[in-house]
PDB file of N, CA and C in Angstrom:
ATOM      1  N   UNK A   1       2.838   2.731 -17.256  1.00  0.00           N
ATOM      2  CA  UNK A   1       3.031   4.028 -16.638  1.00  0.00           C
ATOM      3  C   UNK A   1       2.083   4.155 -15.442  1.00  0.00           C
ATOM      4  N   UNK A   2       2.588   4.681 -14.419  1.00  0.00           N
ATOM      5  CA  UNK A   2       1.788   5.252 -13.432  1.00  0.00           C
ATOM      6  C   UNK A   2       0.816   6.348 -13.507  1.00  0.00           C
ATOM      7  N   UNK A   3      -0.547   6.082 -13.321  1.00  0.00           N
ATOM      8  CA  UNK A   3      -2.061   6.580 -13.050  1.00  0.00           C
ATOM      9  C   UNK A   3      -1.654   7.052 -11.586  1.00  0.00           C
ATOM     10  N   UNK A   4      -0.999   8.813 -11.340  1.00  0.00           N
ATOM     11  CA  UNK A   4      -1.265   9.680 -10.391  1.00  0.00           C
ATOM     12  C   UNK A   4      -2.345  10.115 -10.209  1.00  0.00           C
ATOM     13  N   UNK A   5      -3.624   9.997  -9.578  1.00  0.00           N
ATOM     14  CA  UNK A   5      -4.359  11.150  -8.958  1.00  0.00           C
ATOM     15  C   UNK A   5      -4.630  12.220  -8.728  1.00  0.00           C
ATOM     16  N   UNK A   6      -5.296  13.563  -8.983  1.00  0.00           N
ATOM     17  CA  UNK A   6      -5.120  14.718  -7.994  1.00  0.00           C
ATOM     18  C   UNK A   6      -6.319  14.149  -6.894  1.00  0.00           C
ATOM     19  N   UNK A   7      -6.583  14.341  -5.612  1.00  0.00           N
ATOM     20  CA  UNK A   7      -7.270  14.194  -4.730  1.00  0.00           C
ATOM     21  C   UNK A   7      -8.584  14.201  -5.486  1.00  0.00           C
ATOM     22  N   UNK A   8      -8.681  15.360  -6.068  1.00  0.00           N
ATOM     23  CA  UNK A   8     -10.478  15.424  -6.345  1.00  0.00           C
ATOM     24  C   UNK A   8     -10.846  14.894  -7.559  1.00  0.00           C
ATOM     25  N   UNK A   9      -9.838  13.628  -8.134  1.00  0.00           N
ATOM     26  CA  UNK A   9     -10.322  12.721  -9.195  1.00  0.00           C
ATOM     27  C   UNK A   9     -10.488  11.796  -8.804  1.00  0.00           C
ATOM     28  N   UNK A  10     -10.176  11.179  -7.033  1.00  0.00           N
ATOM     29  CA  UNK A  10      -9.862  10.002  -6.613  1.00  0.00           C
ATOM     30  C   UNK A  10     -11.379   9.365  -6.913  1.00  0.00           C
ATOM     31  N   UNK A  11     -11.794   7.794  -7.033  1.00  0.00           N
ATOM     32  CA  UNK A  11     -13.042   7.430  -7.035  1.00  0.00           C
ATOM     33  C   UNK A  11     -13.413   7.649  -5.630  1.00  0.00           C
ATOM     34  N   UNK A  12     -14.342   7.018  -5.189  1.00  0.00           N
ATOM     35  CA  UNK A  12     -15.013   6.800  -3.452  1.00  0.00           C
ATOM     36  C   UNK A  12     -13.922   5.398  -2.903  1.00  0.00           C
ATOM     37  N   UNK A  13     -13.855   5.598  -1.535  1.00  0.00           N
ATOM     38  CA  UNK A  13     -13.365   4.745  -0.908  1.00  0.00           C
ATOM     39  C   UNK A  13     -13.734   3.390  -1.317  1.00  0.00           C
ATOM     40  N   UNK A  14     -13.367   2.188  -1.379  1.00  0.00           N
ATOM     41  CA  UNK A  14     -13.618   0.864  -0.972  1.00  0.00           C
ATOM     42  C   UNK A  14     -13.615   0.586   0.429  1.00  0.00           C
ATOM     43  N   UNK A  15     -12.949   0.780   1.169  1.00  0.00           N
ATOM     44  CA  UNK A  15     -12.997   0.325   2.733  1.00  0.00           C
ATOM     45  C   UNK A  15     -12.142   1.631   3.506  1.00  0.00           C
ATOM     46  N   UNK A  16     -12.336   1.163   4.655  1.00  0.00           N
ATOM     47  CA  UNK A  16     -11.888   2.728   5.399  1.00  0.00           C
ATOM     48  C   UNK A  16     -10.554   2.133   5.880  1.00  0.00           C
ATOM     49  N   UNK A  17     -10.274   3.545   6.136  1.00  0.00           N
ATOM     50  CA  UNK A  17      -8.744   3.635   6.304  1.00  0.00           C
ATOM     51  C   UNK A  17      -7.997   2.589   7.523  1.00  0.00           C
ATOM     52  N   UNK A  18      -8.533   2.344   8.465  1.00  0.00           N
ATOM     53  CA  UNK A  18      -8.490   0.933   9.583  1.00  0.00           C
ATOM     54  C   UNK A  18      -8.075  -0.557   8.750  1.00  0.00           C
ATOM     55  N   UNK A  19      -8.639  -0.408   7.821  1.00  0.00           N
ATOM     56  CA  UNK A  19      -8.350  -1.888   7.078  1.00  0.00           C
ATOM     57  C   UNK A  19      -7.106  -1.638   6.470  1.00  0.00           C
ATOM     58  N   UNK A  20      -6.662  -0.541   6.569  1.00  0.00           N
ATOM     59  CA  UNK A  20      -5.695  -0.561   5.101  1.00  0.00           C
ATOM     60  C   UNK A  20      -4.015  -1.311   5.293  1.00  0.00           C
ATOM     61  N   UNK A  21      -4.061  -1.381   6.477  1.00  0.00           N
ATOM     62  CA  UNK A  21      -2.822  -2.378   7.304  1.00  0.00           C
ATOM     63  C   UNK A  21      -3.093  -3.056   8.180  1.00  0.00           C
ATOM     64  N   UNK A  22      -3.311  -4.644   8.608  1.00  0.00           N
ATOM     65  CA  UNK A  22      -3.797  -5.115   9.283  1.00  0.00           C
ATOM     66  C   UNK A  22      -3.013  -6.496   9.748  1.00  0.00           C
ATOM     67  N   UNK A  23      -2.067  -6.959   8.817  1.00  0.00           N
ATOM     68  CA  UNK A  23      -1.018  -8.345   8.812  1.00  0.00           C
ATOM     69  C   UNK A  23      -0.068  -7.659   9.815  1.00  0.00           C
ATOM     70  N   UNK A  24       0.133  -8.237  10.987  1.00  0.00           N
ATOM     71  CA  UNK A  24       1.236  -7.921  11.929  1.00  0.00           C
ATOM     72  C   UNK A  24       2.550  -8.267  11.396  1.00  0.00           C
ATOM     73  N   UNK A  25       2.985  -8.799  10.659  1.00  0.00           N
ATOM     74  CA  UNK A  25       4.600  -8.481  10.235  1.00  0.00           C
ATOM     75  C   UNK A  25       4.412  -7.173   9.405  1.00  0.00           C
ATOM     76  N   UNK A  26       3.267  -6.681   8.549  1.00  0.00           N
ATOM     77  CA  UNK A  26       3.054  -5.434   7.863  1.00  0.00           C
ATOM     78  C   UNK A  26       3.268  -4.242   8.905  1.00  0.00           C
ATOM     79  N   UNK A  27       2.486  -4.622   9.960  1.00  0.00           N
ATOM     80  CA  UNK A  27       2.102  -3.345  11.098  1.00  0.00           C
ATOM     81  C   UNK A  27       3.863  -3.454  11.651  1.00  0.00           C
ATOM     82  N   UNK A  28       4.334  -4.172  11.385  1.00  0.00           N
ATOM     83  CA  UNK A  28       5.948  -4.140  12.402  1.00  0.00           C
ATOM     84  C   UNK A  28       6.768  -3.801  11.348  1.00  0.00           C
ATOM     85  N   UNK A  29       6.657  -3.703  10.155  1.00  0.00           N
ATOM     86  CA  UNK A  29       7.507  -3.187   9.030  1.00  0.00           C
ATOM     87  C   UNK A  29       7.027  -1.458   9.289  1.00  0.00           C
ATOM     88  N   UNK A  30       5.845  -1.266   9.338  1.00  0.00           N
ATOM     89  CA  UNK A  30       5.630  -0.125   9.307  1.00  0.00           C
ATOM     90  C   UNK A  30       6.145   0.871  10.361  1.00  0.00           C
ATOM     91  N   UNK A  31       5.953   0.662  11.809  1.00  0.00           N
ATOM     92  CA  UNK A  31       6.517   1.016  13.342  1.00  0.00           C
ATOM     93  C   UNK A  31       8.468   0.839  13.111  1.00  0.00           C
ATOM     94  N   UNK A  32       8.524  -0.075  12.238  1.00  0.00           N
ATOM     95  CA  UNK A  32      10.131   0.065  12.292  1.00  0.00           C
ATOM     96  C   UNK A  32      10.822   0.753  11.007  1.00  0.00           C
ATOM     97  N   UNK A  33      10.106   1.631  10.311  1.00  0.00           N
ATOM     98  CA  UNK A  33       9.926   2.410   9.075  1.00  0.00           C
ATOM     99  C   UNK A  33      10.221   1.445   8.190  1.00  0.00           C
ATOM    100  N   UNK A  34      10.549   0.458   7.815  1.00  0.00           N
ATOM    101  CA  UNK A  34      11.103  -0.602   7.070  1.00  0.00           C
ATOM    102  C   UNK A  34       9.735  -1.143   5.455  1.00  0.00           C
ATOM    103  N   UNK A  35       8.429  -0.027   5.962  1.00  0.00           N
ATOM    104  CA  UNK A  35       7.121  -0.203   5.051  1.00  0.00           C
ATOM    105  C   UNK A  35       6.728   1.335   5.031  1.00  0.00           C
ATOM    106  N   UNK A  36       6.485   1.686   3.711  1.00  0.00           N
ATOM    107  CA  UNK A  36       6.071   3.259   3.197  1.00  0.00           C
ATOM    108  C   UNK A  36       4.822   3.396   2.966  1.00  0.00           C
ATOM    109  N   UNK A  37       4.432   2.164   1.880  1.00  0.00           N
ATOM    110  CA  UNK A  37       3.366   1.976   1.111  1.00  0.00           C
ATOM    111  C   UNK A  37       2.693   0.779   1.476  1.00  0.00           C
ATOM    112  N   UNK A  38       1.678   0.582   0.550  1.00  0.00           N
ATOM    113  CA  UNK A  38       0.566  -0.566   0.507  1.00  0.00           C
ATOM    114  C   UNK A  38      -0.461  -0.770  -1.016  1.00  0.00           C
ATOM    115  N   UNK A  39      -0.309  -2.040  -1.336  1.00  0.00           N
ATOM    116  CA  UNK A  39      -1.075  -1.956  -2.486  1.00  0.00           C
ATOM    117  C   UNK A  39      -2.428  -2.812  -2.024  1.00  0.00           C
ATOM    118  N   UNK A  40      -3.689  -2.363  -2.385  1.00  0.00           N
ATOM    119  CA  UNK A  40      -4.402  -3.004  -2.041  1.00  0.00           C
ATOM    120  C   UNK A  40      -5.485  -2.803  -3.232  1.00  0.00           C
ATOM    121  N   UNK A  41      -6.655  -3.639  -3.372  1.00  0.00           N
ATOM    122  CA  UNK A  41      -7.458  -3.911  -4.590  1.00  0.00           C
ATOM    123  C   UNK A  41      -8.240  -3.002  -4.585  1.00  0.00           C
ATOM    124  N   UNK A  42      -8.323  -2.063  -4.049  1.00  0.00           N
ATOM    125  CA  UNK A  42      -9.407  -1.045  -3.666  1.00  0.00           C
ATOM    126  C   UNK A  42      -8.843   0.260  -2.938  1.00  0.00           C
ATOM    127  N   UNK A  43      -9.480   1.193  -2.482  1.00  0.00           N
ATOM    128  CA  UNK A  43      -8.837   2.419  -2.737  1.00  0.00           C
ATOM    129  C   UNK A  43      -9.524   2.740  -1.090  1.00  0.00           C
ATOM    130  N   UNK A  44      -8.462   2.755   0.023  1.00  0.00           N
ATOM    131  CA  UNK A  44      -8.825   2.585   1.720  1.00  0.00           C
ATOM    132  C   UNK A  44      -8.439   3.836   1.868  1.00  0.00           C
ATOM    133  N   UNK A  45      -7.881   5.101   1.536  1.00  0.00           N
ATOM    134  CA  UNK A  45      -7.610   5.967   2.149  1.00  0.00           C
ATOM    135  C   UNK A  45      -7.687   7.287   1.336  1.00  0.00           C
ATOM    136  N   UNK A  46      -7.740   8.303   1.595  1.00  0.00           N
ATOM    137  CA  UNK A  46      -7.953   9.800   1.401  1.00  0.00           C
ATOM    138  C   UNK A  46      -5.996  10.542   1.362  1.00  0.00           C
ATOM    139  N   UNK A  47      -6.233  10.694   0.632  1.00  0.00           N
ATOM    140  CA  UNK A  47      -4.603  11.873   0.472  1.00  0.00           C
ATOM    141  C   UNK A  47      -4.817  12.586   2.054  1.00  0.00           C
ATOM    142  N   UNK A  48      -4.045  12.807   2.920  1.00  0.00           N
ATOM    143  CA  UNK A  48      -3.863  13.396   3.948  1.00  0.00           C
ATOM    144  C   UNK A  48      -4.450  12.816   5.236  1.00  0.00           C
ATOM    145  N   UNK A  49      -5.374  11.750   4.891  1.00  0.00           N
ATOM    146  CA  UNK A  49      -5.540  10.945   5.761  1.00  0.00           C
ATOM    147  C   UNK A  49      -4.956  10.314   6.991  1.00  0.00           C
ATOM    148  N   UNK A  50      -5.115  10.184   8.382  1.00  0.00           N
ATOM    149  CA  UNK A  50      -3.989   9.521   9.217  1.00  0.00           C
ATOM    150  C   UNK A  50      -4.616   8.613   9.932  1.00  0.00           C
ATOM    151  N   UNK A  51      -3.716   7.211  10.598  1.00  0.00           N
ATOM    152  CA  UNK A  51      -4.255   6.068  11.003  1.00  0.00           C
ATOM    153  C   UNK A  51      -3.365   5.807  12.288  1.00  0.00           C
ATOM    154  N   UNK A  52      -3.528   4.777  13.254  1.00  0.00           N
ATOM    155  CA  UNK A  52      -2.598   4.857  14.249  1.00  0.00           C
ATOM    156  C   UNK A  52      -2.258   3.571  14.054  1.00  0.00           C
ATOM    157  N   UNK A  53      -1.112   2.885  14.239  1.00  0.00           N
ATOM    158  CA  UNK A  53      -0.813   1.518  14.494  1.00  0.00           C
ATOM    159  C   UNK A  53       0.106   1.480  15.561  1.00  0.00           C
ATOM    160  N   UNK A  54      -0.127   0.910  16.986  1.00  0.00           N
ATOM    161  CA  UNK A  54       0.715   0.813  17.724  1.00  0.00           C
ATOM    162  C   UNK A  54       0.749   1.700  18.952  1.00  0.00           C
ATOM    163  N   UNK A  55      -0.572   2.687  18.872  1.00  0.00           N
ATOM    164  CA  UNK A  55      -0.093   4.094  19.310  1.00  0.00           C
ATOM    165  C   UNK A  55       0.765   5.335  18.259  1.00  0.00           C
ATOM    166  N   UNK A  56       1.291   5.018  17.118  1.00  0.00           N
ATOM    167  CA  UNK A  56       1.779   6.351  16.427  1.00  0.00           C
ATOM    168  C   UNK A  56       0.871   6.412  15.275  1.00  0.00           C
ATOM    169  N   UNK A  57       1.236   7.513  14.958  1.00  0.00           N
ATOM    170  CA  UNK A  57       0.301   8.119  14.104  1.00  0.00           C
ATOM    171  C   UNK A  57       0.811   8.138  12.539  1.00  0.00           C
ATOM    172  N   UNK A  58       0.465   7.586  11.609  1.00  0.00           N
ATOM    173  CA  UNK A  58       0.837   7.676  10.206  1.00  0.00           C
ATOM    174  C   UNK A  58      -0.030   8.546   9.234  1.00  0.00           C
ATOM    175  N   UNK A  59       0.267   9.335   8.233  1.00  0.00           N
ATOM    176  CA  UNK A  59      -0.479  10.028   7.169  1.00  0.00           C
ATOM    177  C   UNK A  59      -1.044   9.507   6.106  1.00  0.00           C
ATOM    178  N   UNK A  60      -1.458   9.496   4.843  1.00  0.00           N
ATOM    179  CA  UNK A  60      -1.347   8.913   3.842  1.00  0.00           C
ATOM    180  C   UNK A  60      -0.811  10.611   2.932  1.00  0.00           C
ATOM    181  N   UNK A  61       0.276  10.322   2.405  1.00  0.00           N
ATOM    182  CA  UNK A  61       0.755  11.212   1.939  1.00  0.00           C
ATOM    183  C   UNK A  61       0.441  10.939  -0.405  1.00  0.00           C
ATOM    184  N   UNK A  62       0.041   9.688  -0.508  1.00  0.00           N
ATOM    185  CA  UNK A  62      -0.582   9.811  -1.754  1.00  0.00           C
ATOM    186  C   UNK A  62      -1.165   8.274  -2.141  1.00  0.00           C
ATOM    187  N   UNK A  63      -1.995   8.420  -3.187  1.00  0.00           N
ATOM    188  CA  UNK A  63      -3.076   7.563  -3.679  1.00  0.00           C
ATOM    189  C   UNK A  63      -3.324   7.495  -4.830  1.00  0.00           C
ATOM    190  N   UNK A  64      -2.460   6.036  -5.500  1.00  0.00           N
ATOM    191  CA  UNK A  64      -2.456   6.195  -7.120  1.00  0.00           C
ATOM    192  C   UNK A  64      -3.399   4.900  -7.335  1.00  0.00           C
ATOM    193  N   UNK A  65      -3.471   4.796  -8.682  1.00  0.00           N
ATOM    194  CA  UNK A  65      -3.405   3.301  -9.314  1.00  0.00           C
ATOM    195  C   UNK A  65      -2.471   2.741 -10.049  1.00  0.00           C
ATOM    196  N   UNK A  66      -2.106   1.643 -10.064  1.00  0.00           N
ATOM    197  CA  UNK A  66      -0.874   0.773 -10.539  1.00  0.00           C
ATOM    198  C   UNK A  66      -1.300  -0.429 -10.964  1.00  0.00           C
ATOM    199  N   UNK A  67      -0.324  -0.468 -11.763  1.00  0.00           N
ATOM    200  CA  UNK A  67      -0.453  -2.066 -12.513  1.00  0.00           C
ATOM    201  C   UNK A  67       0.494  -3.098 -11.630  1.00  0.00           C
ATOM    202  N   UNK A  68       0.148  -4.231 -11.769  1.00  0.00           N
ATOM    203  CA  UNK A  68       1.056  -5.007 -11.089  1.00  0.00           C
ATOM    204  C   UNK A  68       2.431  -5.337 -11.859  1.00  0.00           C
ATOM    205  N   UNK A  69       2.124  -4.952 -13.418  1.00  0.00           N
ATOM    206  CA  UNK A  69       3.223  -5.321 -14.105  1.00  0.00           C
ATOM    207  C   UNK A  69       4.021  -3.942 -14.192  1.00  0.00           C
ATOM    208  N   UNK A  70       3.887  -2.959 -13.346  1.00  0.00           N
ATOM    209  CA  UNK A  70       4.439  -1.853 -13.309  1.00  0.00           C
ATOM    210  C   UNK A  70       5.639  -1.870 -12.151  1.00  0.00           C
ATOM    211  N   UNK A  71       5.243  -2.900 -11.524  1.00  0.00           N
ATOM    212  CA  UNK A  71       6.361  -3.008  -9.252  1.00  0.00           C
ATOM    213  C   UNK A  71       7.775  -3.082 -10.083  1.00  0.00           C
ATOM    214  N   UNK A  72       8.520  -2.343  -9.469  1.00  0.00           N
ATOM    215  CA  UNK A  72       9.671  -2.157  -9.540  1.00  0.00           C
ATOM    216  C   UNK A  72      10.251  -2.716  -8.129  1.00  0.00           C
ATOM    217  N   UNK A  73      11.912  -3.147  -8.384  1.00  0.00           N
ATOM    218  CA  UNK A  73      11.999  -3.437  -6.694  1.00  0.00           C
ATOM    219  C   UNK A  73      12.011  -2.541  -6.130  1.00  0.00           C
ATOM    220  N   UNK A  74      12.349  -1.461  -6.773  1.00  0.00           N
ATOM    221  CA  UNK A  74      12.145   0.119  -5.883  1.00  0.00           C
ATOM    222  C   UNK A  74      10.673   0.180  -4.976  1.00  0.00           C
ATOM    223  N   UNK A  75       9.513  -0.397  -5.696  1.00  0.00           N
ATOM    224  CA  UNK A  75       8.442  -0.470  -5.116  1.00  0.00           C
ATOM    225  C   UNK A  75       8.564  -1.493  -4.202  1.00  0.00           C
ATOM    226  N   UNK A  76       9.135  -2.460  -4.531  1.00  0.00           N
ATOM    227  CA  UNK A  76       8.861  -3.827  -3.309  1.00  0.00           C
ATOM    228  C   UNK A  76       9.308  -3.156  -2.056  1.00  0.00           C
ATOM    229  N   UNK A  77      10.681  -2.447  -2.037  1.00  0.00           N
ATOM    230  CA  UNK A  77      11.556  -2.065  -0.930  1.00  0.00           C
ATOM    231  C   UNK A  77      10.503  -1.454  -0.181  1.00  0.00           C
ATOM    232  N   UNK A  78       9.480  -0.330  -0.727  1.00  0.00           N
ATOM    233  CA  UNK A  78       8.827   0.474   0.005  1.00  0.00           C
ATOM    234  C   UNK A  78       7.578  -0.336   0.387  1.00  0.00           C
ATOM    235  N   UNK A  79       7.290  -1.471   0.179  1.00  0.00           N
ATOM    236  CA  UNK A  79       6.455  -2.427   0.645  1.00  0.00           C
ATOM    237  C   UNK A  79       7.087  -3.249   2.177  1.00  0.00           C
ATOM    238  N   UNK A  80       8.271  -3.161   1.990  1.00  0.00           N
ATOM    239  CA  UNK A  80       9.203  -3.802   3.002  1.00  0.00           C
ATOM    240  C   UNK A  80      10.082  -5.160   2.494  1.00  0.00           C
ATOM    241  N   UNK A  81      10.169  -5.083   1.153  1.00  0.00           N
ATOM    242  CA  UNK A  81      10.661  -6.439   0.736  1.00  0.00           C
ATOM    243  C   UNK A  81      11.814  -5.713  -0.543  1.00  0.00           C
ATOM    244  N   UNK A  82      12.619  -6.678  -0.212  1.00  0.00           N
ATOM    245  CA  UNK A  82      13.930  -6.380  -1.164  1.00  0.00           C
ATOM    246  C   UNK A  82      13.858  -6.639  -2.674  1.00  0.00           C
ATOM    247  N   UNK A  83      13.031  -7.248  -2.889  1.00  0.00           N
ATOM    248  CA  UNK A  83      12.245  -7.368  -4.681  1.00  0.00           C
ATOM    249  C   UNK A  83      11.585  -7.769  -5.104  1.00  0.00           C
ATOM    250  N   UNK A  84      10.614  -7.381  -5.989  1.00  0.00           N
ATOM    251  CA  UNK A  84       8.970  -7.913  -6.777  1.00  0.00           C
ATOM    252  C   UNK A  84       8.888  -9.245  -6.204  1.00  0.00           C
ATOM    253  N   UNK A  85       9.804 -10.373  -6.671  1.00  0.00           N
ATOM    254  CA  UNK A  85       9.509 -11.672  -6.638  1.00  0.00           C
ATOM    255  C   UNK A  85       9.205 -11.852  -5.318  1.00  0.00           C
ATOM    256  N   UNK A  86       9.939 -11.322  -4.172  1.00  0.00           N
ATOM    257  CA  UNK A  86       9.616 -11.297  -2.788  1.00  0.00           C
ATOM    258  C   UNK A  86       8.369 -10.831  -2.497  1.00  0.00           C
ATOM    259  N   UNK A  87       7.751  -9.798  -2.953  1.00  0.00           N
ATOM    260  CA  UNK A  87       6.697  -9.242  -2.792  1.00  0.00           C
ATOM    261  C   UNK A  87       5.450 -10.051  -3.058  1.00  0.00           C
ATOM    262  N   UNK A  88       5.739 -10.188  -4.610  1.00  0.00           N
ATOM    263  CA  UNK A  88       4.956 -11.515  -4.971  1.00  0.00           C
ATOM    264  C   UNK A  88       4.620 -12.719  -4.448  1.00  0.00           C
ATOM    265  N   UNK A  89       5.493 -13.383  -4.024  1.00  0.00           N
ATOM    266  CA  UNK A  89       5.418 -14.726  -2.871  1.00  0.00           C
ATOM    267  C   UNK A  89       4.727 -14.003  -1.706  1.00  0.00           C
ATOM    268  N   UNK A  90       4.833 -13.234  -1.264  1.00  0.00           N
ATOM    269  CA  UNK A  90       4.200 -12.925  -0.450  1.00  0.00           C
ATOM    270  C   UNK A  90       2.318 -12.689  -0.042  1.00  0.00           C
ATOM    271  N   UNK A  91       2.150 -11.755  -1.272  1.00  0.00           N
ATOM    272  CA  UNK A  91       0.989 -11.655  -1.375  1.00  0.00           C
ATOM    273  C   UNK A  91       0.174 -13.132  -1.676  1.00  0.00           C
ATOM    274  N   UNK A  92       0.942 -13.083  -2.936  1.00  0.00           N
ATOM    275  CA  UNK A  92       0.221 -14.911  -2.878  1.00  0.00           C
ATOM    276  C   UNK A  92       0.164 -15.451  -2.195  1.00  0.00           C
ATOM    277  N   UNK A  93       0.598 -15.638  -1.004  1.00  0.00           N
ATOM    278  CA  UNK A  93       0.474 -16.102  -0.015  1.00  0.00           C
ATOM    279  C   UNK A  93      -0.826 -16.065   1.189  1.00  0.00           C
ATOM    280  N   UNK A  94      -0.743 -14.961   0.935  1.00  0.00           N
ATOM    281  CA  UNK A  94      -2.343 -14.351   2.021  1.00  0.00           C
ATOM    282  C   UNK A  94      -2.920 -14.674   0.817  1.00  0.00           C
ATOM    283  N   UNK A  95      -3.016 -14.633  -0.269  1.00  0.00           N
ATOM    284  CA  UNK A  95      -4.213 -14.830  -1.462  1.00  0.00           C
ATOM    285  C   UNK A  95      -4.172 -15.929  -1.957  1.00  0.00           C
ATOM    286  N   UNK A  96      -4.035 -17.145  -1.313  1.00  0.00           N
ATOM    287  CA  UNK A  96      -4.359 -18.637  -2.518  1.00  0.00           C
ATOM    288  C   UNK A  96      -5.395 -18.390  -3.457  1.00  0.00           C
ATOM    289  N   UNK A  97      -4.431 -19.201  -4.791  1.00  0.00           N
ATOM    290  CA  UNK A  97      -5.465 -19.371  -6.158  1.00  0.00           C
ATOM    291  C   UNK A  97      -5.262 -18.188  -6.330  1.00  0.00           C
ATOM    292  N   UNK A  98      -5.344 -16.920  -6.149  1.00  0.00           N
ATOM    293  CA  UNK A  98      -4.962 -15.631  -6.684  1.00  0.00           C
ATOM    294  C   UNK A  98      -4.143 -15.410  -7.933  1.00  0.00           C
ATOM    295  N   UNK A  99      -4.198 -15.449  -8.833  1.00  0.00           N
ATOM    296  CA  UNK A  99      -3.468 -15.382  -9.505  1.00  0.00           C
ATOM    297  C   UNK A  99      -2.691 -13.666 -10.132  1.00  0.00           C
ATOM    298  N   UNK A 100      -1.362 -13.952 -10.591  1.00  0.00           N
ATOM    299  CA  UNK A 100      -0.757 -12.625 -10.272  1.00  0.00           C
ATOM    300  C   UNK A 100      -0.912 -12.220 -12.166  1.00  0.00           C
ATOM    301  N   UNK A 101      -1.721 -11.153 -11.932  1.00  0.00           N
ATOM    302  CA  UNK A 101      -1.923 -10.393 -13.771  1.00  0.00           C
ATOM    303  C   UNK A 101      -0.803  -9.382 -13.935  1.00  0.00           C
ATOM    304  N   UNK A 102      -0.535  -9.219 -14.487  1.00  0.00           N
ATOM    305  CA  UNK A 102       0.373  -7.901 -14.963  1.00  0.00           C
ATOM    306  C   UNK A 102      -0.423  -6.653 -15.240  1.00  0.00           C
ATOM    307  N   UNK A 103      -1.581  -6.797 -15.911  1.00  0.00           N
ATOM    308  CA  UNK A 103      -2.212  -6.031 -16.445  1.00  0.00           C
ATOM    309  C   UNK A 103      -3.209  -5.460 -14.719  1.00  0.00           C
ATOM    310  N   UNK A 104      -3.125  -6.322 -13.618  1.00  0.00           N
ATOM    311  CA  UNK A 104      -4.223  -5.883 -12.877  1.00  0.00           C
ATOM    312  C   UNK A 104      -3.904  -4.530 -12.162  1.00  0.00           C
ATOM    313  N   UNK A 105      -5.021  -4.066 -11.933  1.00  0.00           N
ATOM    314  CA  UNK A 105      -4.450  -2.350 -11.129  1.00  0.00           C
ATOM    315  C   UNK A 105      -5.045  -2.494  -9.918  1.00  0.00           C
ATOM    316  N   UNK A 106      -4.317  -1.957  -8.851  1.00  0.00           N
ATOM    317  CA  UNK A 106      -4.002  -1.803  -7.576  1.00  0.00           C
ATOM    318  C   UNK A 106      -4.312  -0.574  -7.170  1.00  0.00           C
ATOM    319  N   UNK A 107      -4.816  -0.551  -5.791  1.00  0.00           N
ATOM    320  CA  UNK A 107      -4.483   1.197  -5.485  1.00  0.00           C
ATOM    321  C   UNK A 107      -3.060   1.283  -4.234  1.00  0.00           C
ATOM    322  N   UNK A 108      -2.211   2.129  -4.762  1.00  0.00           N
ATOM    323  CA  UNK A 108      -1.152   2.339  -4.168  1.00  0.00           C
ATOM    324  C   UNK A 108      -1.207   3.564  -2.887  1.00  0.00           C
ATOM    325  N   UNK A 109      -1.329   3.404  -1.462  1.00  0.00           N
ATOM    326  CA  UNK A 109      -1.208   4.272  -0.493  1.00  0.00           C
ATOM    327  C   UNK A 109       0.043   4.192  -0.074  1.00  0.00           C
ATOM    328  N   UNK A 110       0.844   5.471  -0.167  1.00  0.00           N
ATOM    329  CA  UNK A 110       2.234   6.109   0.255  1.00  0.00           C
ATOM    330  C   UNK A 110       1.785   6.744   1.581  1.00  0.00           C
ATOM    331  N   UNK A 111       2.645   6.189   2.885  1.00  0.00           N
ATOM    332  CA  UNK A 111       2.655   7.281   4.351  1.00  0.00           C
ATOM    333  C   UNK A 111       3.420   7.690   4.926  1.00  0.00           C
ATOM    334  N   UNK A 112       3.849   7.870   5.679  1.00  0.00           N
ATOM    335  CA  UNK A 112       4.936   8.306   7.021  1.00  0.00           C
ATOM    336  C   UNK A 112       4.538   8.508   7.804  1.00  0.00           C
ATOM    337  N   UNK A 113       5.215   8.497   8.885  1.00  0.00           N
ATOM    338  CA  UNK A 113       4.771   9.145  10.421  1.00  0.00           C
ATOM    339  C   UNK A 113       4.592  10.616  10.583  1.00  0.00           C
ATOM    340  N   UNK A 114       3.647  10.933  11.430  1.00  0.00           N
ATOM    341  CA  UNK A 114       3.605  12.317  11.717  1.00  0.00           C
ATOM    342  C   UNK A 114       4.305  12.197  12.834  1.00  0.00           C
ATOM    343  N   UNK A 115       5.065  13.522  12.271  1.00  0.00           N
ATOM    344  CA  UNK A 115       5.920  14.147  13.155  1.00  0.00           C
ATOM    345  C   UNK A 115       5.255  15.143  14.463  1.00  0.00           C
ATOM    346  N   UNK A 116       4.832  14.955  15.222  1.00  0.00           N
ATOM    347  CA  UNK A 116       4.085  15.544  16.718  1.00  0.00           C
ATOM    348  C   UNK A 116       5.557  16.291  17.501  1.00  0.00           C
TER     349      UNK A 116
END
């Protein structure tokens, strides 16, 4: 099951919000709406938070924790990939030797563009 947040339970940041997208096919999934979210090992952003990639401006509209044995392809899609296993190859990929747990938890950042 999914570990929702309210804002003022979140822990402290791990890294700031600049890191939290940084792989240029990621940053071009994102500019072509084709990427929503981001899972990353640590917790880069603030609920309402906004970042620029490209020149536009994105929000962070929420901030959970997740299991890895929780990704649905519903989740991959909003990663930019058509299903877990895709997702999976992927990450492993930037992560050699990484190995993929089921049990491991993630922090999940959901965004969109602001609308100006």
């Amino acid at each position: 099951m999914t570990n929702q947040h309210d804002q003022k339970e979140l822990p402290e940041k791990t890294c700031t919000i600049e890191r939290l997208i940084t792989m240029p096919d990621d940053i071009k999934k994102v500019i072509e709406g084709n990427k929503t979210a981001t899972r990353r090992n640590g917790r880069y952003a603030d609920i309402g938070e906004e970042f620029v990639l490209d020149g536009k401006n994105f929000v962070v509209n929420n901030v959970y924790s997740q299991a890895l044995g929780e990704l649905t392809d519903e989740h991959a899609k909003h990663e930019g990939f058509e299903t877990v296993d895709e997702y999976k190859e992927s990450i492993l990929s930037y992560h050699p030797g990484m190995p993929w747990l089921p049990h491991m938890r993630v922090w999940v950042h959901e965004f969109s563009p602001v609308n100006e």
